[in-house]
Protein backbone atom coordinates (compact mmCIF):
# COMPACT_ATOMS: atom_id res chain seq x y z
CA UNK A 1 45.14 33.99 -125.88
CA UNK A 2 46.16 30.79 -124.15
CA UNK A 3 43.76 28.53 -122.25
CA UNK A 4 44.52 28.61 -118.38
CA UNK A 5 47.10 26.09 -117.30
CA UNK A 6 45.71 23.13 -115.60
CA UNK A 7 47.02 20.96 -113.17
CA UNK A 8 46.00 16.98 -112.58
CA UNK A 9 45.77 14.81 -110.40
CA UNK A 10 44.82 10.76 -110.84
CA UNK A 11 42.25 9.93 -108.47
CA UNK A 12 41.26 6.32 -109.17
CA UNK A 13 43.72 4.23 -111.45
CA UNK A 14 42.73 1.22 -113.65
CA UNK A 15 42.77 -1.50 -110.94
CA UNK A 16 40.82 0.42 -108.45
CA UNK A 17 37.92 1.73 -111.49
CA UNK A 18 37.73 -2.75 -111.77
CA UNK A 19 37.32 -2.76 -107.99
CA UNK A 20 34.61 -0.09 -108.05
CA UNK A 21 32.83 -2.04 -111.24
CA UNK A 22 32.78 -5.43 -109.12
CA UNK A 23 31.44 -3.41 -105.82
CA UNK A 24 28.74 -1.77 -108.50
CA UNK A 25 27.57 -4.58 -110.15
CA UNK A 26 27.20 -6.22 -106.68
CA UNK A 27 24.89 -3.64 -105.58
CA UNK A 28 22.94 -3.36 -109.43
CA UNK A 29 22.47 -6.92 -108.62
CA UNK A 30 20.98 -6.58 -105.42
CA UNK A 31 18.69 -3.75 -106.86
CA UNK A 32 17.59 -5.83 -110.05
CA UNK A 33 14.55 -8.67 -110.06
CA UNK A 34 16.24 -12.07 -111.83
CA UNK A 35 13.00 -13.07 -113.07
CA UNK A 36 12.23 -9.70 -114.94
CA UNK A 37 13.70 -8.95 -118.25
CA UNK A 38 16.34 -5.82 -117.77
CA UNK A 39 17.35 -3.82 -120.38
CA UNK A 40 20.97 -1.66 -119.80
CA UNK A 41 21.10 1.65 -121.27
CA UNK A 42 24.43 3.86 -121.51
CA UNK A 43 24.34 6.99 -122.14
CA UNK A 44 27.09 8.28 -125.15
CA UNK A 45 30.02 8.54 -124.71
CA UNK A 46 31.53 7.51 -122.05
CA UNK A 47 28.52 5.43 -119.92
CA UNK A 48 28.08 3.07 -123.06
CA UNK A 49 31.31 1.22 -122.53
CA UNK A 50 30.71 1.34 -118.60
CA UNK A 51 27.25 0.02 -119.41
CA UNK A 52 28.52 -2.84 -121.36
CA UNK A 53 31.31 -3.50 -118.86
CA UNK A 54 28.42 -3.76 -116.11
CA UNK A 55 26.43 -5.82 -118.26
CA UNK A 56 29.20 -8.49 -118.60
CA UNK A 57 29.55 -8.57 -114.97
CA UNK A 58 26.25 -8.79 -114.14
CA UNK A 59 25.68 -12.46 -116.80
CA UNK A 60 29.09 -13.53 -115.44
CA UNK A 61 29.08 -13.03 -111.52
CA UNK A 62 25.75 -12.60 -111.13
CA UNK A 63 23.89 -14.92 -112.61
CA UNK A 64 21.77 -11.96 -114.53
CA UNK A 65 20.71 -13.74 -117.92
CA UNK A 66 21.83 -10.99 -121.06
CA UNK A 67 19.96 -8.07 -121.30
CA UNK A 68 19.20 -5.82 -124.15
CA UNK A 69 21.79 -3.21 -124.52
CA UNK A 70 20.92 -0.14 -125.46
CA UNK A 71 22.93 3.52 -125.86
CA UNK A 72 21.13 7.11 -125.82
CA UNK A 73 23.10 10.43 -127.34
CA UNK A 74 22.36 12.75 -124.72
CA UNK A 75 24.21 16.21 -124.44
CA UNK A 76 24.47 19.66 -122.29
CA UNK A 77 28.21 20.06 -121.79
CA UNK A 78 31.20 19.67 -123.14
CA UNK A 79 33.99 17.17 -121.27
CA UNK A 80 35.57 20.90 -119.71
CA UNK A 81 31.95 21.45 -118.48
CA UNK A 82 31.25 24.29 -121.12
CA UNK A 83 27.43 24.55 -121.50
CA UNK A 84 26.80 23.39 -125.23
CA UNK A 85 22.96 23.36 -125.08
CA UNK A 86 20.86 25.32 -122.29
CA UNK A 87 17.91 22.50 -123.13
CA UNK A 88 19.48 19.48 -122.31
CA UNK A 89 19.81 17.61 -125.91
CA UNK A 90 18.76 13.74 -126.31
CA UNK A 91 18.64 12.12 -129.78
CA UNK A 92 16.94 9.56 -130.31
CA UNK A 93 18.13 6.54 -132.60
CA UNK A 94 14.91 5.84 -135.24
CA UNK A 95 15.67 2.47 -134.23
CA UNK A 96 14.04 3.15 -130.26
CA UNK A 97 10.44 5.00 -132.02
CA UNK A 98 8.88 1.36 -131.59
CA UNK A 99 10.93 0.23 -128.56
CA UNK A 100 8.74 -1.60 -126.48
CA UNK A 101 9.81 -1.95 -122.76
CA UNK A 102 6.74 -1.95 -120.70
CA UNK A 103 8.00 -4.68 -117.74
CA UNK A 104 11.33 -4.21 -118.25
CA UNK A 105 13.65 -2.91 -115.05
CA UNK A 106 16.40 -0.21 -116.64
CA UNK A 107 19.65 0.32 -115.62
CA UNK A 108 20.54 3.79 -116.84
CA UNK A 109 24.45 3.66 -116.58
CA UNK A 110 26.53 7.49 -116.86
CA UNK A 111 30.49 8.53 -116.30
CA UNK A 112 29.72 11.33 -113.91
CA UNK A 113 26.54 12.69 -112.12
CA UNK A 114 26.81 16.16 -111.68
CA UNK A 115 23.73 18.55 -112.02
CA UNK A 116 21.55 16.08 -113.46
CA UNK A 117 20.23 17.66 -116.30
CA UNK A 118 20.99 15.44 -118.36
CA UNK A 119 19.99 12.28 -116.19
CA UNK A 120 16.79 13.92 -115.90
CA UNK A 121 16.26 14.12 -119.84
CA UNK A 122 17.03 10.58 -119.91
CA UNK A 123 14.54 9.86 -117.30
CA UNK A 124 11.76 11.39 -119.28
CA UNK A 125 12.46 9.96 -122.25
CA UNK A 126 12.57 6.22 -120.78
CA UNK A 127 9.52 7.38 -118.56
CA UNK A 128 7.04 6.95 -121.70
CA UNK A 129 8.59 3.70 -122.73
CA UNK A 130 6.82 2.38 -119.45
CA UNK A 131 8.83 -0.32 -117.68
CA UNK A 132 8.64 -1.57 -114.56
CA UNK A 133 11.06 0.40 -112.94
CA UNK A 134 14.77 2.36 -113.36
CA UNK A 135 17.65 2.40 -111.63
CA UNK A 136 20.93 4.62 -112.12
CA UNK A 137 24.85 3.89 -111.86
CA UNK A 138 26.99 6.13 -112.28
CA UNK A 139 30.98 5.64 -111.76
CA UNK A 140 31.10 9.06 -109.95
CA UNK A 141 28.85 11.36 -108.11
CA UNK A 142 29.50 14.85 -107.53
CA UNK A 143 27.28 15.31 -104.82
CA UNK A 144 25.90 18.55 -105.95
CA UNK A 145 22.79 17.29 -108.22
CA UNK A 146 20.14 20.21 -108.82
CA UNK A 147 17.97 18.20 -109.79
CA UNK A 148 15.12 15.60 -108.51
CA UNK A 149 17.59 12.43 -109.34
CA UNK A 150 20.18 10.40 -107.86
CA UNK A 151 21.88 7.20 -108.11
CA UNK A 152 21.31 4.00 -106.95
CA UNK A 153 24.52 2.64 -107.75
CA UNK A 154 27.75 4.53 -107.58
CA UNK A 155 31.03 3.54 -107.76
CA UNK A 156 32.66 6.85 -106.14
CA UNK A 157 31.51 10.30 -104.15
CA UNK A 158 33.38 12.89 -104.98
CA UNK A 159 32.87 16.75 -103.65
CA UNK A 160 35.66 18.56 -105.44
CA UNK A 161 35.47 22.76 -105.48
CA UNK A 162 33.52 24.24 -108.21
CA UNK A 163 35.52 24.81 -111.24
CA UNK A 164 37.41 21.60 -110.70
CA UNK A 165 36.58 18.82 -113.41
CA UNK A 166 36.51 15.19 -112.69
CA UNK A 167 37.72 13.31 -115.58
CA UNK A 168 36.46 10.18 -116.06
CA UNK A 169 39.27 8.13 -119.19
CA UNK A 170 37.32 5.29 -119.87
CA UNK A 171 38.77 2.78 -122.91
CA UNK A 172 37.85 2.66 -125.81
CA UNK A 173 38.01 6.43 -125.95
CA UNK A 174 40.79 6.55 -123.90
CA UNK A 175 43.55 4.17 -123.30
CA UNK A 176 43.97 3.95 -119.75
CA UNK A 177 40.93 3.40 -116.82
CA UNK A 178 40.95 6.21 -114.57
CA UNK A 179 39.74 9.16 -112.64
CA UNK A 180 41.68 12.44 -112.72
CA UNK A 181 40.78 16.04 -110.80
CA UNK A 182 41.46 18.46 -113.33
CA UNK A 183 41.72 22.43 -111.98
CA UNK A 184 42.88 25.68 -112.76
CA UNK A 185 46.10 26.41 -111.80
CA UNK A 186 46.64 29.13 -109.43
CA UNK A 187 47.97 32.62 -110.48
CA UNK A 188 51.17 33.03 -108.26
């Protein structure tokens, strides 16, 4: 059996996903306390480079001195939205057990916000490190969270019909910055 044919369509290409960044890191840096250390968090795969990306905009446009980077393994679906795990799966690295950041402000940065289930787990985790306070970016938001999150930072809304999958290419795993809308093609 075949998978279903899909059809795409590119939504955002590289130059606007840099104009979204710039308009994102403006507002992160409106959100964030220059005086308090910050600590930028990405969560694997696809919000670590984004993280980093808004890190280095934030120390060179901002004026933000360099935070602590950190990445979190955190997993529910697959990239075609396929559940993989009904309990929302987050690894964490051995080297995080001791990771102290009580007064720290987080910036939790993800590809896509969609249910939230696995923002949430991310949440709870960084919850019991106890820091000051945590905000969220995320490049795109659904609009159709479940869940008691949401974003302070995003660089795109997007309500697409269920079943469609936004596709968020971001290098190093893929070689061009964009945004496609991938759906089912229609049975003639």
């Amino acid at each position: 059996m075949h998978p279903p044919a899909q059809v795409r369509s590119r939504l955002y290409d590289s130059a606007e996903l840099e104009a979204a960044l710039q308009v994102m890191a403006s507002q992160a840096g409106a959100l964030l306390q220059p005086l308090q250390p910050l600590a930028i968090i990405g969560i694997l795969r696809r919000g670590a480079p984004l993280a980093q990306r808004l890190a280095d905009l934030l120390v060179q446009r901002h004026g933000i001195a360099p935070p602590l980077r950190l990445d979190l393994a955190v997993k529910r679906y697959a990239d075609d939205l396929t559940l993989l795990h009904p309990e929302t799966r987050l690894d964490e690295p051995a080297s995080h057990a001791d990771l102290d950041l009580r007064g720290h402000q987080l910036l939790v940065v993800d590809d896509v916000l969609y249910h939230g289930h696995s923002l949430l787990r991310v949440l709870q985790y960084l919850a019991l490190k106890q820091p000051e306070q945590i905000r969220v970016a995320v490049l795109v938001d659904r609009c159709v969270v479940r869940l008691p999150v949401h974003a302070d930072v995003v660089g795109a809304r997007l309500q697409m019909a269920p079943g469609s999958i936004i596709d968020c290419h971001v290098p190093p795993y893929e070689s061009d910055f964009q945004i496609e809308l991938v759906h089912p093609e229609r049975a003639p």
